[in-house]
C-alpha atoms as a PDB file:
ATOM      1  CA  UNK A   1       0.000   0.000   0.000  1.00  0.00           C
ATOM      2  CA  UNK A   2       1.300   3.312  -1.064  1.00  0.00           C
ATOM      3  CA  UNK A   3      -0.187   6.672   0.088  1.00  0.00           C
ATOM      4  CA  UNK A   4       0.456  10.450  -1.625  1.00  0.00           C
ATOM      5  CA  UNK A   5      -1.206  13.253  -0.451  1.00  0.00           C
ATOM      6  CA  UNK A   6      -1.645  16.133  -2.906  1.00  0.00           C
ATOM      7  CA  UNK A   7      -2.259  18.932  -0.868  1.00  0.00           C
ATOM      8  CA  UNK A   8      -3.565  20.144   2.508  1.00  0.00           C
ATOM      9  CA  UNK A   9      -5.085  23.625   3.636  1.00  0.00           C
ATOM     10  CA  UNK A  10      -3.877  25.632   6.600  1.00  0.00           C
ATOM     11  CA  UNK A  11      -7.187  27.340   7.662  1.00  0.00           C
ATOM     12  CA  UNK A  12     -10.144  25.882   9.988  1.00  0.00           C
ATOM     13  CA  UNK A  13     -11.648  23.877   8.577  1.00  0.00           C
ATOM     14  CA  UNK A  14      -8.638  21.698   7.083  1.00  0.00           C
ATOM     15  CA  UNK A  15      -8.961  20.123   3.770  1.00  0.00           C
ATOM     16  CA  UNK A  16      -6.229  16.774   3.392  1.00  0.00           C
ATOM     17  CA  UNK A  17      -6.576  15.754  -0.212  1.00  0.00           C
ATOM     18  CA  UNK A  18      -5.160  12.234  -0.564  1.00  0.00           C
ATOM     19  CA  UNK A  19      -4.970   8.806  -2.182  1.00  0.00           C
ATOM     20  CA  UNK A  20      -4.208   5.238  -1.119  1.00  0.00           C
ATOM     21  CA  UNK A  21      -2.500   2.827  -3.478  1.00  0.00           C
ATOM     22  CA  UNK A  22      -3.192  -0.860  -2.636  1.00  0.00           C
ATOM     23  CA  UNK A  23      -0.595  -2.735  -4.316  1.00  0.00           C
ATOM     24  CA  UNK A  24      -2.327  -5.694  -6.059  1.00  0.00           C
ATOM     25  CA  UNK A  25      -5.136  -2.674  -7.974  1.00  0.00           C
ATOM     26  CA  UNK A  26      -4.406   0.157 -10.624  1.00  0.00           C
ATOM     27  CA  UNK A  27      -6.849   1.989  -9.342  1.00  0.00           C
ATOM     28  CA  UNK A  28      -6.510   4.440  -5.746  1.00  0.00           C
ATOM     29  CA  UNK A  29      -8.934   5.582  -3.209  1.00  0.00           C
ATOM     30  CA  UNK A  30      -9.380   8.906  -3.673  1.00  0.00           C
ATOM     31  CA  UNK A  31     -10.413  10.866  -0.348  1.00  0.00           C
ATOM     32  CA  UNK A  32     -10.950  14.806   0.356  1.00  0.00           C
ATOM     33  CA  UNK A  33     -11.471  14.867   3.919  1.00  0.00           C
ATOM     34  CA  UNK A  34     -12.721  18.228   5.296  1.00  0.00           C
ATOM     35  CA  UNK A  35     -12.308  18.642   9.316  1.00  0.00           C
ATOM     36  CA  UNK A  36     -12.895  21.592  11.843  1.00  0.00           C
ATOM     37  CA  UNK A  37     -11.156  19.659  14.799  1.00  0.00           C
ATOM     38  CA  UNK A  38      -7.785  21.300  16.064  1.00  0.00           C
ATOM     39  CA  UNK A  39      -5.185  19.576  14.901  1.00  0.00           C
ATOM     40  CA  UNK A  40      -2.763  17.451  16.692  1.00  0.00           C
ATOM     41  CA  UNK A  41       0.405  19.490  17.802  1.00  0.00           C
ATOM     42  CA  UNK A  42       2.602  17.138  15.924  1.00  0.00           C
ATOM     43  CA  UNK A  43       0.711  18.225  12.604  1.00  0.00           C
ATOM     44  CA  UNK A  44       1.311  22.013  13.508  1.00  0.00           C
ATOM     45  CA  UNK A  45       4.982  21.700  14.444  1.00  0.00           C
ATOM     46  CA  UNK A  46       5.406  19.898  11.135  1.00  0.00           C
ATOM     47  CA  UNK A  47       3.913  22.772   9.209  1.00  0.00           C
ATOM     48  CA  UNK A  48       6.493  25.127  10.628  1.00  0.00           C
ATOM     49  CA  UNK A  49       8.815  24.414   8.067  1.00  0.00           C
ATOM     50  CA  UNK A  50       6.351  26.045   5.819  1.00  0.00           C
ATOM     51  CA  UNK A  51       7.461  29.673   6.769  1.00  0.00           C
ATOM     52  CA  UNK A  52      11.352  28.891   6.027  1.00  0.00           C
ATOM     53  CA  UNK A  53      10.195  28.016   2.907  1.00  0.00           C
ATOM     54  CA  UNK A  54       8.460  30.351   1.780  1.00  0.00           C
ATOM     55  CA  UNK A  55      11.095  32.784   3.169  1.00  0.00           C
ATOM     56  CA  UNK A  56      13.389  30.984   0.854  1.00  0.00           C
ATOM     57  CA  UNK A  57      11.748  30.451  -2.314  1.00  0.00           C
ATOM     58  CA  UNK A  58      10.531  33.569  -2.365  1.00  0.00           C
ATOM     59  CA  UNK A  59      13.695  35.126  -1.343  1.00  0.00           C
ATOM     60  CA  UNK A  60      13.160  36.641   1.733  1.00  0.00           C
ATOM     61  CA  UNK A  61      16.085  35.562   3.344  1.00  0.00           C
ATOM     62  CA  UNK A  62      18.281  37.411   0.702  1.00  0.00           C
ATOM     63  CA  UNK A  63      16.727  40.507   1.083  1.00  0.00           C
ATOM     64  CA  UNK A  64      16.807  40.309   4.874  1.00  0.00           C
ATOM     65  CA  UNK A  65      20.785  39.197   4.410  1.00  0.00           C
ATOM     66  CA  UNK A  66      21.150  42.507   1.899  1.00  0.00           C
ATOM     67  CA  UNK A  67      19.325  44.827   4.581  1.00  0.00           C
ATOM     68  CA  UNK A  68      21.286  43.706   7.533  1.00  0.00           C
ATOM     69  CA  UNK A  69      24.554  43.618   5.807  1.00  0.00           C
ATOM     70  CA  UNK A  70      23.958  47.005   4.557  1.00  0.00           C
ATOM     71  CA  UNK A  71      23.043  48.218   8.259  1.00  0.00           C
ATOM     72  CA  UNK A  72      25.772  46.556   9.535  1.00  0.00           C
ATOM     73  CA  UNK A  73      28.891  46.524   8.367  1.00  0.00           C
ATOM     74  CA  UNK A  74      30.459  46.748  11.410  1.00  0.00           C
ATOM     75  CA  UNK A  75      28.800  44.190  13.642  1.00  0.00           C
ATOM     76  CA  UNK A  76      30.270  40.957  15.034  1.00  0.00           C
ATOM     77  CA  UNK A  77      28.850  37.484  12.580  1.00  0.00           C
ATOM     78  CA  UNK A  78      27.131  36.950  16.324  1.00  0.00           C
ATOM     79  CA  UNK A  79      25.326  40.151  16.416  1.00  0.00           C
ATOM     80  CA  UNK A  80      24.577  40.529  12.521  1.00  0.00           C
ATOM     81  CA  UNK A  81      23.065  35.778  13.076  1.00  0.00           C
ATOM     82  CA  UNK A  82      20.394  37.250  15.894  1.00  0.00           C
ATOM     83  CA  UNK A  83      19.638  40.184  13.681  1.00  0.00           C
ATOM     84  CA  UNK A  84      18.824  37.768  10.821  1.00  0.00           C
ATOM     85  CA  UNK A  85      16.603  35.109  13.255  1.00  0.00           C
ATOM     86  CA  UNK A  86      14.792  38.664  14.881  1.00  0.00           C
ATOM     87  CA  UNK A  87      14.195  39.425  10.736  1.00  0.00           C
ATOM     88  CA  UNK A  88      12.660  36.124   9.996  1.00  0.00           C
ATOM     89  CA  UNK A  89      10.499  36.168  13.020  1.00  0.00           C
ATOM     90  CA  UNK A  90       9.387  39.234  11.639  1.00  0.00           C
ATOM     91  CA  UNK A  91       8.654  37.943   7.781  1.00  0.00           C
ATOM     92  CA  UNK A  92       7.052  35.081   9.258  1.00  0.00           C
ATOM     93  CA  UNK A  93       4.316  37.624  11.314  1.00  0.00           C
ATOM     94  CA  UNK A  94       3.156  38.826   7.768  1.00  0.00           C
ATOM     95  CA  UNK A  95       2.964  35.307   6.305  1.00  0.00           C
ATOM     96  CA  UNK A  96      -0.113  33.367   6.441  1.00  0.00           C
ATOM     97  CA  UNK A  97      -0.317  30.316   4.733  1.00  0.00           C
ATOM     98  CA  UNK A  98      -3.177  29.391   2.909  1.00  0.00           C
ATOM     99  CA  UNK A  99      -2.614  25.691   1.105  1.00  0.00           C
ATOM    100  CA  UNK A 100       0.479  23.373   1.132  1.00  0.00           C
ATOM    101  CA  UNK A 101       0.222  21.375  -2.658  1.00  0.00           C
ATOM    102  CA  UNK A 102       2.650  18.551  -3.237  1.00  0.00           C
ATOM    103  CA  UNK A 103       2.854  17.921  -7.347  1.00  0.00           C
ATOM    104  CA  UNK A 104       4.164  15.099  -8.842  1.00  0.00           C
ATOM    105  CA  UNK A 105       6.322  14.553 -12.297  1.00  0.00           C
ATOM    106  CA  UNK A 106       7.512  11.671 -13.723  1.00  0.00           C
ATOM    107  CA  UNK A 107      11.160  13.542 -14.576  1.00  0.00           C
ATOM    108  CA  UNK A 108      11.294  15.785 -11.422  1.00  0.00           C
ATOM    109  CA  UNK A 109       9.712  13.572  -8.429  1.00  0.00           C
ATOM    110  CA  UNK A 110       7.865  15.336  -6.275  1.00  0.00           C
ATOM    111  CA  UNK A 111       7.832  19.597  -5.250  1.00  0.00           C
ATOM    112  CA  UNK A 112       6.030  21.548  -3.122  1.00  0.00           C
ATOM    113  CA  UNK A 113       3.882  24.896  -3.524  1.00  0.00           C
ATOM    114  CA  UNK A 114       2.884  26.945  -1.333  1.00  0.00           C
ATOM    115  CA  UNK A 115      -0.539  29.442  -1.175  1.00  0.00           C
ATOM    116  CA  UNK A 116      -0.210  32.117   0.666  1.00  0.00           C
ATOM    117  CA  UNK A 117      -1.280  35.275   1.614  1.00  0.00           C
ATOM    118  CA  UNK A 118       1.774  38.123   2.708  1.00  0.00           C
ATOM    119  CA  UNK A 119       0.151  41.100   4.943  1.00  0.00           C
ATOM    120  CA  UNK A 120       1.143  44.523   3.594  1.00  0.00           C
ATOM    121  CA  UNK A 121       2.413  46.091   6.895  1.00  0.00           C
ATOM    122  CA  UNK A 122       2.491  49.879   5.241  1.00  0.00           C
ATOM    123  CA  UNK A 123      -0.846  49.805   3.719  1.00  0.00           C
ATOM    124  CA  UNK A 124      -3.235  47.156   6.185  1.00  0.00           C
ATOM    125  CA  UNK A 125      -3.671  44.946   2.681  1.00  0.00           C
ATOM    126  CA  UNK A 126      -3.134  41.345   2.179  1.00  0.00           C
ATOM    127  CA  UNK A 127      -1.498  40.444  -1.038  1.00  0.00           C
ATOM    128  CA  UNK A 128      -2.001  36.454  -2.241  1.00  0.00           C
ATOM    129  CA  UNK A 129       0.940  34.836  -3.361  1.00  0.00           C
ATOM    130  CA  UNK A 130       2.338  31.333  -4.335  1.00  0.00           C
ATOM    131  CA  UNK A 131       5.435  30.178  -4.678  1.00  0.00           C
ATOM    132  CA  UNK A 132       7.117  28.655  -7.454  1.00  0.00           C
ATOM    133  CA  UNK A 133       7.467  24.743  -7.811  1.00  0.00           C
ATOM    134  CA  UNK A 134      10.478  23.390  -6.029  1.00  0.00           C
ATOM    135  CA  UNK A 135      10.995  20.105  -7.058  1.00  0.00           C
ATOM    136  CA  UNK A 136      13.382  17.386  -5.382  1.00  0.00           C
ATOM    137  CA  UNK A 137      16.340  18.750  -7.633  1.00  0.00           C
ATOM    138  CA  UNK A 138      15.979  22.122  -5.802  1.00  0.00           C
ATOM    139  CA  UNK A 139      15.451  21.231  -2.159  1.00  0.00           C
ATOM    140  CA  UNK A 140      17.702  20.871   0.764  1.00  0.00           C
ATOM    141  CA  UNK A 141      17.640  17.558   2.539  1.00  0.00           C
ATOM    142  CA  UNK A 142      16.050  18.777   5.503  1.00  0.00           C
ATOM    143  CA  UNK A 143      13.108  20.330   3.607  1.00  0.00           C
ATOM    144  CA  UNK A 144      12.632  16.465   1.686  1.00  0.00           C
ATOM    145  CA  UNK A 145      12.482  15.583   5.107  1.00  0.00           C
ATOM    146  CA  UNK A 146      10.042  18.205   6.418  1.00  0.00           C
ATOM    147  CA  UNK A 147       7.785  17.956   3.533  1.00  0.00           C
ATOM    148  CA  UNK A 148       7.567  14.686   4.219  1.00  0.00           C
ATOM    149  CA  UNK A 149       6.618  14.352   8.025  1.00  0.00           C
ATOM    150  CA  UNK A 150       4.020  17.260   6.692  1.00  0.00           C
ATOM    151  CA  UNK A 151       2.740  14.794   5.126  1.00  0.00           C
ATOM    152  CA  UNK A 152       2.583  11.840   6.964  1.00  0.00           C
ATOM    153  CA  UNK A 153       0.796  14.420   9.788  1.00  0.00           C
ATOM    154  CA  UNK A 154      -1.589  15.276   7.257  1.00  0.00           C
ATOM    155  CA  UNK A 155      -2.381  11.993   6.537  1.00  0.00           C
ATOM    156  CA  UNK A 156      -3.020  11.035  10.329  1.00  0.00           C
ATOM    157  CA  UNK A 157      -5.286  14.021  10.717  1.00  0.00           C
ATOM    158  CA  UNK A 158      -7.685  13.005   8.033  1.00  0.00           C
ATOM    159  CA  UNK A 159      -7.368   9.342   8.068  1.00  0.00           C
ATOM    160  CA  UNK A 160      -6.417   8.243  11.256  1.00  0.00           C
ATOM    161  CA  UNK A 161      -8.279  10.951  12.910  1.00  0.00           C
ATOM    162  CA  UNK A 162      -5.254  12.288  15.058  1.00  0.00           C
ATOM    163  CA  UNK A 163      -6.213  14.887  16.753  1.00  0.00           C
ATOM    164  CA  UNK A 164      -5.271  17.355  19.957  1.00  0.00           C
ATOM    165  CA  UNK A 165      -5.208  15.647  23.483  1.00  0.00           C
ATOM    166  CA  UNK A 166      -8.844  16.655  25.222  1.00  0.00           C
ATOM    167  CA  UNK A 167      -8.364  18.394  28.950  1.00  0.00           C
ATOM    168  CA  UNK A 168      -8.355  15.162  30.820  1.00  0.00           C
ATOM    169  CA  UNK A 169      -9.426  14.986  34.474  1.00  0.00           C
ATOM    170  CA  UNK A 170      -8.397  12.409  36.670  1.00  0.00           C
ATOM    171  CA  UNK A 171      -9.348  11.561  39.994  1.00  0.00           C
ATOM    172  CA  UNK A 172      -7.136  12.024  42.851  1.00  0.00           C
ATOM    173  CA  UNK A 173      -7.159   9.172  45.047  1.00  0.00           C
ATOM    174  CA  UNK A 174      -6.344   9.367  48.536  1.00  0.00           C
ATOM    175  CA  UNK A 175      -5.962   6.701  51.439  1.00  0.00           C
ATOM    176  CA  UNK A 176      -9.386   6.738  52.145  1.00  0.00           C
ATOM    177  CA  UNK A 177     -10.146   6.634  48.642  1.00  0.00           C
ATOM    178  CA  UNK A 178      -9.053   2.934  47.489  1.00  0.00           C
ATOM    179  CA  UNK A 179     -11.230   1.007  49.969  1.00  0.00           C
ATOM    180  CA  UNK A 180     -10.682  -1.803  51.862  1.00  0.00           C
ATOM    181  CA  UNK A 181     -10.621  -5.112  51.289  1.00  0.00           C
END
């Protein structure tokens, strides 16, 4: 059995669009699953990655590198690293992602796209945006890796029906409490 999911939305409620392969039939089961339950943390930590990305293929990171090194010429590589992670926290405020797609191609494997919508901080606007394609060629290991686990959390949202841990309550017990026998 073989399992792709082609794409995933990142607003309430959640959309997993996915197929299952059994491996004796041609033919898949093809599921859209539409849910408003939180998701599991697992499935938000995985999606995460999402803002490097888009910092990346977008080329936010360059512009952030060009602004700081123009700033500061004179600071330490220490000083000038924690003004880059305070920029990025900063990109990733006025990113919102919308929907994660995961194409396929026989020559170029598989690549991610990303929908999203970048907040105008000057103007109050929201401008929509998608990335290009970036196909296995053009990623980094660790993004193969992330994209993946995105997946697999996707995946167990819809199918499996993982989900966030309920408030549990649990009964304290004291001596008294267990009874005698």
């Amino acid at each position: 059995m073989s399992i792709v999911v082609n794409y995933f939305t990142c607003q309430q409620p959640i959309k997993v669009d996915y197929r299952i392969y059994e491996d004796d039939l041609d033919k898949s089961l093809i599921t859209v699953v539409t849910k408003s339950v939180q998701p599991h943390p697992d499935f938000q930590k995985a999606c995460l990655a999402v803002y490097d990305m888009v910092r990346r293929f977008c080329e936010f990171d360059k512009l952030t590198e060009n602004i700081i090194g123009d700033l500061n010429i004179y600071e330490t590589d220490g000083e000038q690293s924690l003004k880059v992670v305070e920029s990025n926290a900063e990109w990733n405020k006025l990113i919102v992602p919308q929907k994660i797609s995961f194409p396929t191609s026989d020559k170029k494997g598989t690549g991610i796209k990303i929908n999203f919508i970048f907040k105008v901080q000057d103007f109050g606007g929201e401008i929509k945006m998608v990335t290009p394609t970036y196909w296995d060629a053009d990623l980094t290991f660790e993004e193969k890796t992330q994209i993946e686990v995105m997946k697999q959390e996707a995946f167990a949202y819809a199918h499996q029906n993982k989900q966030a841990q309920t408030e549990l309550e649990f009964k304290v017990l004291h001596d008294t409490d267990q009874g005698a026998d």
